[in-house]
N, C-alpha and C. Protein backbone atom coordinates (compact mmCIF):
# COMPACT_ATOMS: atom_id res chain seq x y z
N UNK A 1 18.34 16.49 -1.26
CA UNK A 1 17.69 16.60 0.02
C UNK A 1 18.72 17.07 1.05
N UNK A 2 18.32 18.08 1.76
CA UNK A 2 19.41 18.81 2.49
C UNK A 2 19.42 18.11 3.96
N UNK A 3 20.54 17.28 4.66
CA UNK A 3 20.38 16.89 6.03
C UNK A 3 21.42 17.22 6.83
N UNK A 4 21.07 17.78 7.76
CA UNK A 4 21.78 18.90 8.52
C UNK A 4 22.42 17.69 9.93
N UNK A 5 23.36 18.19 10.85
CA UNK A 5 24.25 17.74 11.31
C UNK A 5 23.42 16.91 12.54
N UNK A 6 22.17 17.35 12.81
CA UNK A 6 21.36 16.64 13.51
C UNK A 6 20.50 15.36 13.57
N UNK A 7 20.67 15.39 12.00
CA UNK A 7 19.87 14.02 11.14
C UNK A 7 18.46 14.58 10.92
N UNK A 8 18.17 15.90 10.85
CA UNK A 8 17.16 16.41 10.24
C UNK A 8 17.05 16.74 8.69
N UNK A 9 15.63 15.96 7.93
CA UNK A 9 15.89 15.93 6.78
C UNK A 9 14.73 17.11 6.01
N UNK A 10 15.35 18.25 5.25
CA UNK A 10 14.28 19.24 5.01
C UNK A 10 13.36 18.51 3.75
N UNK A 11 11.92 18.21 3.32
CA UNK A 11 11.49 17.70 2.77
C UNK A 11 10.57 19.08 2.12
N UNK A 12 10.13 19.82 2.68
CA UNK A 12 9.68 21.33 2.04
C UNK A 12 9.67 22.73 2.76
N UNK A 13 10.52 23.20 1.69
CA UNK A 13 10.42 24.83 2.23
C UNK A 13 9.67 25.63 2.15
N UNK A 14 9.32 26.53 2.83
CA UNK A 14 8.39 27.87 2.63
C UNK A 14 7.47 27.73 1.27
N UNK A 15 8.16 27.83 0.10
CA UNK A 15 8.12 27.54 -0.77
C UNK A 15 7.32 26.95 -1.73
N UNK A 16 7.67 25.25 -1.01
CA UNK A 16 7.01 24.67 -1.20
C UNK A 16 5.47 24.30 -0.90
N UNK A 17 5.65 24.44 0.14
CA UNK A 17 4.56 24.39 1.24
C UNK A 17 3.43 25.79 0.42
N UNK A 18 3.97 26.70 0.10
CA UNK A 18 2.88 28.03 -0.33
C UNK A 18 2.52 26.80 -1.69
N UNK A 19 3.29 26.67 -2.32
CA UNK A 19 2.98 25.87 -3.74
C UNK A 19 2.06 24.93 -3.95
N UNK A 20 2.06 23.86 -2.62
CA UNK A 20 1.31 23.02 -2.47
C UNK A 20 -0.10 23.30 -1.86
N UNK A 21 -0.13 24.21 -0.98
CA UNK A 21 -1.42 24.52 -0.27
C UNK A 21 -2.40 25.57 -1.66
N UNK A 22 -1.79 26.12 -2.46
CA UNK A 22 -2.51 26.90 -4.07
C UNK A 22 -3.01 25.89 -4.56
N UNK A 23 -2.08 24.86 -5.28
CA UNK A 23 -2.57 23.78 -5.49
C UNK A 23 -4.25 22.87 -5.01
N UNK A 24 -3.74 22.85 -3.45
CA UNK A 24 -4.85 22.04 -2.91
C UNK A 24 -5.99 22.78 -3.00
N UNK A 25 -5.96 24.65 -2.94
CA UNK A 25 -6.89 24.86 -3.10
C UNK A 25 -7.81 24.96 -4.49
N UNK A 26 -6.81 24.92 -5.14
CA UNK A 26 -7.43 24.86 -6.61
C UNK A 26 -8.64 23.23 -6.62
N UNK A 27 -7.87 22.28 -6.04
CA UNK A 27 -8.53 21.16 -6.27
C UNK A 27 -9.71 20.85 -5.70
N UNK A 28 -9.37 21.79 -4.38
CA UNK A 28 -10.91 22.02 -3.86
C UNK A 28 -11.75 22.46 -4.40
N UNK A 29 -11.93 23.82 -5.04
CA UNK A 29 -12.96 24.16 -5.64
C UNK A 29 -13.31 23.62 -6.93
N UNK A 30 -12.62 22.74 -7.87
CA UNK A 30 -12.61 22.00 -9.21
C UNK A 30 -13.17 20.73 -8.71
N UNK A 31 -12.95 20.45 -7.31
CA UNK A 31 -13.69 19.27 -7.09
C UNK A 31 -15.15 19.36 -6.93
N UNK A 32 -15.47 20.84 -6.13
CA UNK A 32 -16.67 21.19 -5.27
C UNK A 32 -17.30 21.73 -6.48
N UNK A 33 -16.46 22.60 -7.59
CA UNK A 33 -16.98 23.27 -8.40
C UNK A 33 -17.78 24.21 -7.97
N UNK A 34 -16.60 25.24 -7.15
CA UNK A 34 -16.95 26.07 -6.53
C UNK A 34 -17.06 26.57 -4.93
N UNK A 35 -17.69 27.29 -4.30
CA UNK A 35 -17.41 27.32 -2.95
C UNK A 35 -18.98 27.39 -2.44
N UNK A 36 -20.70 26.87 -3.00
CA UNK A 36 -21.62 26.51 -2.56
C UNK A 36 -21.03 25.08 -1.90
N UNK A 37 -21.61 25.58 -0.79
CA UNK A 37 -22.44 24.94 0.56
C UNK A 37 -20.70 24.25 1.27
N UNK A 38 -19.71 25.17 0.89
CA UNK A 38 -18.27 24.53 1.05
C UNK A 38 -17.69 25.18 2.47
N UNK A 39 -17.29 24.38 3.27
CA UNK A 39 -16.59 25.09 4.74
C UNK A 39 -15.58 24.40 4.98
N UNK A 40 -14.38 24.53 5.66
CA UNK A 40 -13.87 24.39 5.82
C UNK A 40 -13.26 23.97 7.62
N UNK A 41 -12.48 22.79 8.44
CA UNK A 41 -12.52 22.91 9.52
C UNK A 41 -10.60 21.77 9.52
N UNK A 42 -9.96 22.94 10.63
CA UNK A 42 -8.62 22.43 10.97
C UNK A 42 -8.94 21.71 11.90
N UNK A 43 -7.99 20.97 11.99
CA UNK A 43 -7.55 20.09 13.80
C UNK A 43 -6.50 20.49 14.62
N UNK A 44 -6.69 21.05 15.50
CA UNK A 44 -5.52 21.40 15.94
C UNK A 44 -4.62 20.60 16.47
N UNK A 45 -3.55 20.46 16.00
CA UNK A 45 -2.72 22.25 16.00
C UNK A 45 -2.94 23.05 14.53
N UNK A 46 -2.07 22.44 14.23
CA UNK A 46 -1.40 22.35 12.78
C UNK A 46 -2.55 22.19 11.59
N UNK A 47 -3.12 21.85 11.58
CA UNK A 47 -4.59 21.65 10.31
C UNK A 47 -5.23 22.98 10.62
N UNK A 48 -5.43 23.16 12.07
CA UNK A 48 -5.80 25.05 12.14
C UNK A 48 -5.48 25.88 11.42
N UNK A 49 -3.73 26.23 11.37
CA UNK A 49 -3.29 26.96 10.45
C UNK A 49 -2.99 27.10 9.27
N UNK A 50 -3.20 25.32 8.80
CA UNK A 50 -3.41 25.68 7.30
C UNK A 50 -4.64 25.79 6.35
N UNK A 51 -5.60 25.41 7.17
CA UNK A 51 -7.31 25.65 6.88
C UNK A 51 -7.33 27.06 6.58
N UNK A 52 -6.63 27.58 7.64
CA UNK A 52 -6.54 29.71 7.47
C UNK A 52 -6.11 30.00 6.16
N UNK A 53 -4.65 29.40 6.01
CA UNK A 53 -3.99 29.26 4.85
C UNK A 53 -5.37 29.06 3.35
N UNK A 54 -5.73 27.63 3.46
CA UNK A 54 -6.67 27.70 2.47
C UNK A 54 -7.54 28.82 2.31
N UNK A 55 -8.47 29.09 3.29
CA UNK A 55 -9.76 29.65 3.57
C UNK A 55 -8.81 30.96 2.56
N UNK A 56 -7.91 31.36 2.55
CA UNK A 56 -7.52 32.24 2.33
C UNK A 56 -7.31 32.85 0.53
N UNK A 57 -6.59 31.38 0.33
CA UNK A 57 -6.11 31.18 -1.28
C UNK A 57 -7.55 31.43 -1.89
N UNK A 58 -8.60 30.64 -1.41
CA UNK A 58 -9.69 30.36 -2.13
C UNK A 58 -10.56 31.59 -2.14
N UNK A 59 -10.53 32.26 -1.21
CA UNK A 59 -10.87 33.60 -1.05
C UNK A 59 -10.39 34.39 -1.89
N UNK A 60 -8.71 34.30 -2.49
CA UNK A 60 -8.00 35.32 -3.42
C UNK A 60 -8.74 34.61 -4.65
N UNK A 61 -9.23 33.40 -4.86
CA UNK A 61 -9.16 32.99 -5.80
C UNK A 61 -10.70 33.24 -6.21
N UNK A 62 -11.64 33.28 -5.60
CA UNK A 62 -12.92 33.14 -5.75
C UNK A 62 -13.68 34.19 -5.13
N UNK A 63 -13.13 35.35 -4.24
CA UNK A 63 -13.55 36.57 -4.02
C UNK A 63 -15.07 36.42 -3.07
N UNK A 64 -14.82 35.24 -2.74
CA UNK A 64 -15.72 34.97 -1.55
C UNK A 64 -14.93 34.32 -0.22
N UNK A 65 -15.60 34.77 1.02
CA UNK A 65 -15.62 34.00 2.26
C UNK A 65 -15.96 32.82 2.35
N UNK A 66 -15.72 31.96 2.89
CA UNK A 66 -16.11 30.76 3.10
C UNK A 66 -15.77 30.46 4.55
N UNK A 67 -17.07 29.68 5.68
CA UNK A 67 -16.74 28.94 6.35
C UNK A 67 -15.88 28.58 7.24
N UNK A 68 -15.42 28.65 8.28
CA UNK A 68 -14.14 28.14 8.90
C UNK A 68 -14.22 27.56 10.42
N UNK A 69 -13.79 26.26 10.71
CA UNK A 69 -13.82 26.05 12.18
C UNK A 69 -12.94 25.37 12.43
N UNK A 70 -12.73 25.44 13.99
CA UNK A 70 -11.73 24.65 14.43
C UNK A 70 -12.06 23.28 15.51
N UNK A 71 -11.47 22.21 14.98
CA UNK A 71 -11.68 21.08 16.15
C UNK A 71 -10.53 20.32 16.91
N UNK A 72 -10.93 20.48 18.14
CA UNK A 72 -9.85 19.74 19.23
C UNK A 72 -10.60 18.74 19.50
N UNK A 73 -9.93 17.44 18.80
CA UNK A 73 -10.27 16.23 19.11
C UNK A 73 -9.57 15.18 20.19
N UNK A 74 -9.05 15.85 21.25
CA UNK A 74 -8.61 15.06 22.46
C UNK A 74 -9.48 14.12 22.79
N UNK A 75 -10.43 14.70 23.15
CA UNK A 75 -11.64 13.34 24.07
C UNK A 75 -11.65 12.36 22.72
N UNK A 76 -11.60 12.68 21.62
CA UNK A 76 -12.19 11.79 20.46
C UNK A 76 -11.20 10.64 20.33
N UNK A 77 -9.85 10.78 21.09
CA UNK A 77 -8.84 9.81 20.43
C UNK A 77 -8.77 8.87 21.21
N UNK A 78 -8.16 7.36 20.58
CA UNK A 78 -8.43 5.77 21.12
C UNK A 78 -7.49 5.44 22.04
N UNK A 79 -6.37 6.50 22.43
CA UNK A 79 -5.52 6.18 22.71
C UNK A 79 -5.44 6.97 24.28
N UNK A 80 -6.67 7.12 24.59
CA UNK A 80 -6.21 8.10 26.19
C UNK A 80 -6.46 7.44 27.19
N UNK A 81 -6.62 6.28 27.45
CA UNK A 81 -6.21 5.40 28.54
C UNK A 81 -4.80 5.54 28.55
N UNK A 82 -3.81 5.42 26.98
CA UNK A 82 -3.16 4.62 27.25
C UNK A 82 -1.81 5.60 27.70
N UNK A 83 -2.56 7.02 27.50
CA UNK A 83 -1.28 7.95 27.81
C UNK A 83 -1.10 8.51 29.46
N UNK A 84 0.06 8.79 29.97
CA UNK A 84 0.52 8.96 30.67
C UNK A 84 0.09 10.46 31.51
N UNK A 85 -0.01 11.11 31.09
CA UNK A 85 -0.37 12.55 31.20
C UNK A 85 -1.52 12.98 30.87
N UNK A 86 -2.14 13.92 31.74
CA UNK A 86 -3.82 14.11 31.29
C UNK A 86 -3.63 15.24 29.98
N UNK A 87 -4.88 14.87 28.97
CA UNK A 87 -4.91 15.49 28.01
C UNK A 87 -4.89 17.31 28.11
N UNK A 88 -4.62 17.91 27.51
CA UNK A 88 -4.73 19.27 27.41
C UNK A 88 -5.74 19.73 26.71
N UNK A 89 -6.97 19.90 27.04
CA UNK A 89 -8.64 20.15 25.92
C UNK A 89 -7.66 22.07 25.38
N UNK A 90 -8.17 22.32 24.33
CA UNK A 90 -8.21 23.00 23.20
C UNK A 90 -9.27 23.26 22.88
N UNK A 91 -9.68 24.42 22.33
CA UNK A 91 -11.07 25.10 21.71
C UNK A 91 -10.97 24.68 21.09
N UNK A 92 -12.84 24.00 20.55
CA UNK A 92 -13.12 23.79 19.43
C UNK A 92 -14.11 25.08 19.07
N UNK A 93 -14.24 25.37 17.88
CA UNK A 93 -15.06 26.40 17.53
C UNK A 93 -15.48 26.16 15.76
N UNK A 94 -17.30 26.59 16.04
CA UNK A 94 -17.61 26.22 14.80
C UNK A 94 -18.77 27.18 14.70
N UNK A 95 -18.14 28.43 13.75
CA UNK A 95 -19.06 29.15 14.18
C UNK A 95 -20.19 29.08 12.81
N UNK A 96 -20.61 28.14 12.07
CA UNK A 96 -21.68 27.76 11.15
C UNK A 96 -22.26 26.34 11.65
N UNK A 97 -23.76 25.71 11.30
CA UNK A 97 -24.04 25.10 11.19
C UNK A 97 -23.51 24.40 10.11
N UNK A 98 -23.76 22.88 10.08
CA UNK A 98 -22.52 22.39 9.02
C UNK A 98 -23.77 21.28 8.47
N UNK A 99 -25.03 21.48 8.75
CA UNK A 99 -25.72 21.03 8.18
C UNK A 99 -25.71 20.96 6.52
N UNK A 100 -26.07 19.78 5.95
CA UNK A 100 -25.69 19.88 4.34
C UNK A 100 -24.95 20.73 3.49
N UNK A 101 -23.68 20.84 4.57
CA UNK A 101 -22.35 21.67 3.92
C UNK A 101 -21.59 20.58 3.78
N UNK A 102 -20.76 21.01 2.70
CA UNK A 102 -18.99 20.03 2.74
C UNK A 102 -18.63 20.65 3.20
N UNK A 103 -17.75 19.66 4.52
CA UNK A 103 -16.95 20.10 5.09
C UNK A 103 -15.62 19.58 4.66
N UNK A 104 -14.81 20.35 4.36
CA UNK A 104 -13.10 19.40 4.32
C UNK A 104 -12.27 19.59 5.31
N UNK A 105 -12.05 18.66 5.99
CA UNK A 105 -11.17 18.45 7.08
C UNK A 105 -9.95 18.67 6.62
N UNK A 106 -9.06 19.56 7.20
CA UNK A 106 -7.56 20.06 7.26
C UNK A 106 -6.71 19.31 8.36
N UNK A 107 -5.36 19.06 7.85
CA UNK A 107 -4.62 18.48 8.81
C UNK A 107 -2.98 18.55 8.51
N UNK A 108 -2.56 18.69 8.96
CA UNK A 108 -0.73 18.74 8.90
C UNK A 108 -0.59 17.08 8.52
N UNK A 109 -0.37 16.70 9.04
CA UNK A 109 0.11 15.14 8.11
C UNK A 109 -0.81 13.81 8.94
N UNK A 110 -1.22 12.89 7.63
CA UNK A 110 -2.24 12.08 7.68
C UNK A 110 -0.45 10.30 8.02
N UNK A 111 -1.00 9.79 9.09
CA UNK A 111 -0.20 8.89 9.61
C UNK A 111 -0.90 7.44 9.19
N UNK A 112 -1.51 7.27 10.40
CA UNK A 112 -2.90 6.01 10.55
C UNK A 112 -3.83 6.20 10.19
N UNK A 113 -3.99 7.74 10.32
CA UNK A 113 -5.46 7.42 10.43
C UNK A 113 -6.60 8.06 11.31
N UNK A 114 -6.05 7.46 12.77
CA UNK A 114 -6.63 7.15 13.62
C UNK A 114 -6.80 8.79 14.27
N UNK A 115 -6.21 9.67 13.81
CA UNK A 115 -6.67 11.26 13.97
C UNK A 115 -7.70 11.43 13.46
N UNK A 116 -7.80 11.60 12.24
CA UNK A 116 -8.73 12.11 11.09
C UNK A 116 -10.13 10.76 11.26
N UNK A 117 -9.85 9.87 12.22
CA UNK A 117 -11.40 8.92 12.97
C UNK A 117 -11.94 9.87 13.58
N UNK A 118 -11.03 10.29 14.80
CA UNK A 118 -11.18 11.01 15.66
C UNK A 118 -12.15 12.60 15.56
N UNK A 119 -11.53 13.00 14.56
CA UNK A 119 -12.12 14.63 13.88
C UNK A 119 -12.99 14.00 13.46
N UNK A 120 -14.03 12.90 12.59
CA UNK A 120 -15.10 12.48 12.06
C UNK A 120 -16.18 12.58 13.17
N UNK A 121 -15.39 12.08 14.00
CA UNK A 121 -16.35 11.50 15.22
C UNK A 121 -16.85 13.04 16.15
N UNK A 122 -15.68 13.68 15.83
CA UNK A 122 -16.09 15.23 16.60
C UNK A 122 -17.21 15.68 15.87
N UNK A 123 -16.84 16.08 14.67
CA UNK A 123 -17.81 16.90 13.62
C UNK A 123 -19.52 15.80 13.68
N UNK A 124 -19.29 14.89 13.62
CA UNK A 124 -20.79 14.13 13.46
C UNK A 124 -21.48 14.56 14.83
N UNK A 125 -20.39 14.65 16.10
CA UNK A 125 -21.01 14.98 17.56
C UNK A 125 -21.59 16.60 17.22
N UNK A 126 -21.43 17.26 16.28
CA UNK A 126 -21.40 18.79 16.04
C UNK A 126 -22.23 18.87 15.18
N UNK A 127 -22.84 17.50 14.37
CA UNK A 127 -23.53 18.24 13.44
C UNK A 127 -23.86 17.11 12.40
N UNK A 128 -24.30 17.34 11.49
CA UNK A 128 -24.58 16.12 10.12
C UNK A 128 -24.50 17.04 8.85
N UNK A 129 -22.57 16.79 8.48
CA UNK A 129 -22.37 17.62 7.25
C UNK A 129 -22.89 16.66 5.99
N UNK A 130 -23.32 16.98 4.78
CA UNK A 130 -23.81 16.47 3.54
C UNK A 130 -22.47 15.67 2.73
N UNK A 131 -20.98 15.93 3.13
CA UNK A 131 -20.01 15.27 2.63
C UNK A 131 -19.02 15.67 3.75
N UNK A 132 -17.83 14.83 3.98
CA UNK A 132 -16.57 15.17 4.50
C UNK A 132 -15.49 14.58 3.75
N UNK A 133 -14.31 15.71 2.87
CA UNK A 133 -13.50 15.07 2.33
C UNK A 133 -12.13 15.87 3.43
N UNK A 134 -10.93 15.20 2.67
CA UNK A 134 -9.88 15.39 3.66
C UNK A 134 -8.60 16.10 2.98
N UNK A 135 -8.08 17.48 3.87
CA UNK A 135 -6.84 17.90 2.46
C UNK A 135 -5.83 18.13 4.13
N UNK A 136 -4.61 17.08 3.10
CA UNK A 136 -3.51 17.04 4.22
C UNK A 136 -2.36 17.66 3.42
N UNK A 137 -1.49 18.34 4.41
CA UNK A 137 -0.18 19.03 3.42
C UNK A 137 0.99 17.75 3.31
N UNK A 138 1.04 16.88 4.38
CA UNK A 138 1.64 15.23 4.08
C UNK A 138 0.97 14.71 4.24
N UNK A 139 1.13 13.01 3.28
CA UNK A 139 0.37 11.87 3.48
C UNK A 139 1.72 11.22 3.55
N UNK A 140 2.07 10.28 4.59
CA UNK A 140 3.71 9.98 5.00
C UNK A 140 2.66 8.18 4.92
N UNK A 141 1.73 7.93 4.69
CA UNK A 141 1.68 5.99 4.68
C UNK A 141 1.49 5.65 6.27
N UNK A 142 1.67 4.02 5.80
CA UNK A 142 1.32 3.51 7.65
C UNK A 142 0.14 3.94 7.61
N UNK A 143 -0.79 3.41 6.90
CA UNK A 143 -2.53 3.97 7.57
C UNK A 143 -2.78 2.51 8.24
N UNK A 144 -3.42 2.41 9.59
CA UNK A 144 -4.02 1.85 10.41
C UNK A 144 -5.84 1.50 10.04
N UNK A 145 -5.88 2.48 9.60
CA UNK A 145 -7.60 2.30 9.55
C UNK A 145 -7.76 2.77 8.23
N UNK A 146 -8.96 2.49 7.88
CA UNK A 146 -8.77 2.77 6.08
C UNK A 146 -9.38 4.03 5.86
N UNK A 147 -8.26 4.94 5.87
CA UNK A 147 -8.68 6.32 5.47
C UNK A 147 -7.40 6.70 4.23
N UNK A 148 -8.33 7.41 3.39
CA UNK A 148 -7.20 8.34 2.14
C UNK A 148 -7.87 10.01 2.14
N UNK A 149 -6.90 10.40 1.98
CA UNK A 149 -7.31 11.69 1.61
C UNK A 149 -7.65 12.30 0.25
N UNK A 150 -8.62 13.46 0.39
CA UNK A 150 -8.79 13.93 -1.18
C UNK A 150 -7.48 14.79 -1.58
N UNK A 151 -7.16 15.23 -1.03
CA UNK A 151 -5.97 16.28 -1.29
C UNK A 151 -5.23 16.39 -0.70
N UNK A 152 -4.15 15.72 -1.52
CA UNK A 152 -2.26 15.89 -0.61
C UNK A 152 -1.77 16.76 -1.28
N UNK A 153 -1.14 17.53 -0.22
CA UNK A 153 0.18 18.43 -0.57
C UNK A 153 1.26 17.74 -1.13
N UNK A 154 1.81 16.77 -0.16
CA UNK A 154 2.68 16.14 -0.95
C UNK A 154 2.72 14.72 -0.12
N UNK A 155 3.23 13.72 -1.34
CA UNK A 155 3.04 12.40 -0.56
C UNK A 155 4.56 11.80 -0.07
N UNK A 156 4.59 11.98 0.88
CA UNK A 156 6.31 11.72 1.77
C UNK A 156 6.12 10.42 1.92
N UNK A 157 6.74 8.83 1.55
CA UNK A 157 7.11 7.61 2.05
C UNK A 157 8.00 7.73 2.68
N UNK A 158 7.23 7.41 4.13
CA UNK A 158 8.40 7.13 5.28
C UNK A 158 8.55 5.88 6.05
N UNK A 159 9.90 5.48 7.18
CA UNK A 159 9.71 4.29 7.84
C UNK A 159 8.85 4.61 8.66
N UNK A 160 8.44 3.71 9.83
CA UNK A 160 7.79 4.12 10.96
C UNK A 160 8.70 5.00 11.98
N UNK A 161 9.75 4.56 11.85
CA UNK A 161 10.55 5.17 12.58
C UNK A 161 10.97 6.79 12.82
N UNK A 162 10.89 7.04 11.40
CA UNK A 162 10.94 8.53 10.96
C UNK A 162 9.39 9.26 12.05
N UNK A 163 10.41 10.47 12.10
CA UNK A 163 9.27 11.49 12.67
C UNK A 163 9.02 12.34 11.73
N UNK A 164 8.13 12.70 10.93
CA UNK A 164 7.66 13.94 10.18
C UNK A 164 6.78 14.93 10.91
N UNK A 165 7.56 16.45 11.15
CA UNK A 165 6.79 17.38 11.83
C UNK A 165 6.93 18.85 10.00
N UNK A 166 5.91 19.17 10.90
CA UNK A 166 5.23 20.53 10.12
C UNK A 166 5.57 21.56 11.07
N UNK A 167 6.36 22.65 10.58
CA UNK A 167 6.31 23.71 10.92
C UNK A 167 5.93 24.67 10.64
N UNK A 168 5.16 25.63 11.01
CA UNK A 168 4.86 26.60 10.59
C UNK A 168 5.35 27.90 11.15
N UNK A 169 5.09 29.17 10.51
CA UNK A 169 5.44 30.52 10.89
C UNK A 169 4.55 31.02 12.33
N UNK A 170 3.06 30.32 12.35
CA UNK A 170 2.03 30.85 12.79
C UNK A 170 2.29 29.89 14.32
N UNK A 171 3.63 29.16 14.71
CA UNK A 171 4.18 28.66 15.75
C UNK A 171 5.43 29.04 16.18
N UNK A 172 5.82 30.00 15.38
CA UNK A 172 6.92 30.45 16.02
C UNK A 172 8.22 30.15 15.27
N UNK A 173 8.27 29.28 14.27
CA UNK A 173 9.20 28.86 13.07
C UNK A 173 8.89 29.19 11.91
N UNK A 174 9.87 28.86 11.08
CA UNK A 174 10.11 29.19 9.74
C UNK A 174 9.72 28.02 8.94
N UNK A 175 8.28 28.32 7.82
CA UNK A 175 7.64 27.53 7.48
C UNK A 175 8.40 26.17 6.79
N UNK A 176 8.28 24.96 7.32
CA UNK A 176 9.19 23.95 6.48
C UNK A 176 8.38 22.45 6.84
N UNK A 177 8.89 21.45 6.09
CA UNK A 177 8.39 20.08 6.56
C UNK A 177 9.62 19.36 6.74
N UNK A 178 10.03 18.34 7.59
CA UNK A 178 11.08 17.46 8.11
C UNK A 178 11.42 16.64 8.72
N UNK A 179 12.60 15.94 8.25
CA UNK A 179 11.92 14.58 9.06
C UNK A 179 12.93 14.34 9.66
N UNK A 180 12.63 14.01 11.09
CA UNK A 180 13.73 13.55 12.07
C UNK A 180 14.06 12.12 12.28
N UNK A 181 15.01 11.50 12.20
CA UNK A 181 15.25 10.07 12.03
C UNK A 181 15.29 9.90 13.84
N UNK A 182 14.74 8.79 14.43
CA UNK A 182 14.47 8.60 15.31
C UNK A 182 15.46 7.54 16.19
């Protein structure tokens, strides 16, 4: 594990990250058995761009389109009393009905929880999908509320203390995962 002079720890490269998101999409469609009635929706930030990512693989892989939206779940989260600064709203956009579709929720890394409540609570305000499963590129532990995902990229055990961020290309960095000791 490579840790650089900052106490930043690289946990996946470019690399990896392409490796793992093929993967997830494979499991998607072996799960769905296929891409009927299948859509797909990020959270932004970061679940945005790798939903694209999927939407994409599965497309090379299955020679169909599928589905795609995006949700900004600010208003949705438990925690905006308690923050300091007014929220920043973000487009949500959903440009299918999600009526008796699976939808799989995308996300950069699954913590508590208490995000991926949040995106439930958006999408049900948007609609009544027929299933919602969940594909995260980390599952780092510490869940708060009882959520698991269907599909991890990779499963990182961390302290609480640790920060795990996702970077991507499609932000201005060089695709990697890492963890900053706090």
């Amino acid at each position: 594990m490579n840790i650089d002079k900052q106490g930043v720890r690289l946990i996946m490269d470019a690399g990896d990250i392409a490796r793992a998101l093929t993967r997830v999409a494979h499991e998607i469609l072996e799960r769905n058995k296929g891409v009927k009635d299948l859509a797909l929706v990020g959270i932004r930030t970061g679940g945005v761009h790798l939903a694209h990512r999927l939407v994409k693989r599965i497309q090379d892989i299955e020679g169909v389109q599928i589905p795609i939206g995006e949700l900004d779940i600010t208003l949705y989260r438990d925690d905006l009393a308690l923050r300091k600064e007014q929220p920043v709203l973000r487009k949500t956009s959903m440009p299918f009905d999600m009526t008796d579709k699976v939808v799989v929720l995308v996300d950069d890394v699954l913590f508590t929880g208490r995000t991926i409540r949040a995106a439930m609570d958006g999408l049900i305000d948007l609609g009544r999908p027929a299933e919602i499963q969940l594909a995260v590129l980390v599952d780092r532990g510490h869940r708060q509320l009882p959520i698991k995902a269907n599909y991890i990229g990779k499963n990182l055990p961390t302290s609480r203390e640790e920060n795990v961020q996702v970077l991507l290309e499609e932000l201005g960095e060089d695709d990697r995962v890492v963890i900053l000791n706090a």
